[in-house]
Protein backbone atom coordinates (compact mmCIF):
# COMPACT_ATOMS: atom_id res chain seq x y z
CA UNK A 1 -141.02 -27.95 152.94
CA UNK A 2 -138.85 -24.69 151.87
CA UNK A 3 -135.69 -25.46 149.81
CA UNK A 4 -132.41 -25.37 151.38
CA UNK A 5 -128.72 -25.51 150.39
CA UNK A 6 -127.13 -27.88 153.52
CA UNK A 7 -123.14 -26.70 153.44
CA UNK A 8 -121.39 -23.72 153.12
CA UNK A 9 -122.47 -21.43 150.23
CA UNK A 10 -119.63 -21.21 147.59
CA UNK A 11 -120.84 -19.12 144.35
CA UNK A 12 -117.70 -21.41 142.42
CA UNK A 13 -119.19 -24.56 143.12
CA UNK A 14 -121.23 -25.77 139.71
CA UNK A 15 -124.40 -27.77 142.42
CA UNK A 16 -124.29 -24.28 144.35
CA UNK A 17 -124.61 -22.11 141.00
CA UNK A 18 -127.52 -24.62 139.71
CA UNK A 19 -129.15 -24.55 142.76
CA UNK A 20 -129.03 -20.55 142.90
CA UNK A 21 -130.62 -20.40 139.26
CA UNK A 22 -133.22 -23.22 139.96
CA UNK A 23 -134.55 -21.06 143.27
CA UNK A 24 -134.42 -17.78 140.71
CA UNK A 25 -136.58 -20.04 138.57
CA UNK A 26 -139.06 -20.77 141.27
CA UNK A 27 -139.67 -17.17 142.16
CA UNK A 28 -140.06 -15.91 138.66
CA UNK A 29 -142.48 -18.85 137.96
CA UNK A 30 -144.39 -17.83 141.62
CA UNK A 31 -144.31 -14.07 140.42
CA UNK A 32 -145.69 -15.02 136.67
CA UNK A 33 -148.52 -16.74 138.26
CA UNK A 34 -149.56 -14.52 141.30
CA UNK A 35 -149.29 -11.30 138.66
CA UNK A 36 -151.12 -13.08 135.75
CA UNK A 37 -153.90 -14.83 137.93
CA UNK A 38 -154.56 -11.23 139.65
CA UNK A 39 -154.99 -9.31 136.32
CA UNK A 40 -157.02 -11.78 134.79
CA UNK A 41 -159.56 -11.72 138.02
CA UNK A 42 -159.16 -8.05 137.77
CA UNK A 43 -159.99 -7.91 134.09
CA UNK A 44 -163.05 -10.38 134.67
CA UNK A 45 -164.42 -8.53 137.62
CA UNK A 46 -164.03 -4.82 135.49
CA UNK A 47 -163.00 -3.41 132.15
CA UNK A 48 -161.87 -6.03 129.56
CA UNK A 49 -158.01 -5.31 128.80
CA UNK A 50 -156.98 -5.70 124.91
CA UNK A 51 -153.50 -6.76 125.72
CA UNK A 52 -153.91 -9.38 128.43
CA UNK A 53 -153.52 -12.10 126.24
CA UNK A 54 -150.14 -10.78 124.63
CA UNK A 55 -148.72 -9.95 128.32
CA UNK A 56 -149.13 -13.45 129.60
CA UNK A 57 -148.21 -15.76 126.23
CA UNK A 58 -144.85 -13.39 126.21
CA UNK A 59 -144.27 -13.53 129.73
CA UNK A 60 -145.17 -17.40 129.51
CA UNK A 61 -142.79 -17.52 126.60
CA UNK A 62 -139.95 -16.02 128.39
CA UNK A 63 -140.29 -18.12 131.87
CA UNK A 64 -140.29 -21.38 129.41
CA UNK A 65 -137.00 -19.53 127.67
CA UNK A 66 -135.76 -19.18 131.33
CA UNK A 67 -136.25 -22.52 132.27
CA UNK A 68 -134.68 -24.02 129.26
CA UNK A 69 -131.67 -22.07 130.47
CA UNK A 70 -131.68 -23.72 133.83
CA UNK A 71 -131.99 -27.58 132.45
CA UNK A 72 -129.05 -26.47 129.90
CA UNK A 73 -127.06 -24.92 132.41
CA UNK A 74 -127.31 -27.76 134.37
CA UNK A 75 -124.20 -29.59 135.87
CA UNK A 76 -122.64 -33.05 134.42
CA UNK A 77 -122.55 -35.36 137.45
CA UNK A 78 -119.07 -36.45 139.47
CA UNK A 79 -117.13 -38.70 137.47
CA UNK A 80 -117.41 -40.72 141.01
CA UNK A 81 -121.13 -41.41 140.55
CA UNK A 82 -120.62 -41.99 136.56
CA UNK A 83 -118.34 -44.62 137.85
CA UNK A 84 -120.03 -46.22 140.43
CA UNK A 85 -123.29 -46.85 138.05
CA UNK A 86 -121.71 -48.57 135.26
CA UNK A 87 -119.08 -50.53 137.20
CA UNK A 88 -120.62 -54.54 138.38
């Protein structure tokens, strides 16, 4: 099932902003993995690359940075639903 924003798009809105930056996530994750798995497969098949291993643990390093970002971006929830949860 693709992911979809259901509304209008507003760049102000703090769920639109989070969504925008968890879908940014998602295809940086998707293009770390279909890059990475390709070179390795391409190293194992011909010539052994040095430098492989550096490539992906700093690219893994900077798509965990990334993600950190995202979860501390995040937005608090509505007061409303705050409310709701810890009134009887």
């Amino acid at each position: 099932m693709p992911i979809r924003w259901y509304g209008p798009a507003n760049p102000e809105e703090p769920t639109y902003r989070h969504f925008e930056r968890i879908v940014n996530l998602t295809l940086h994750a998707a293009l770390f993995s279909a890059l990475n798995s390709g070179l390795w497969v391409v190293q194992e098949l011909r010539h052994p690359w040095a430098h492989l291993n550096w490539l992906t643990l700093g690219w893994l390093a900077v798509l965990l940075v990334h993600a950190g970002g995202v979860i501390a971006m995040r937005p608090a929830p509505p007061a409303e639903n705050q409310r709701s949860k810890t009134e009887p």
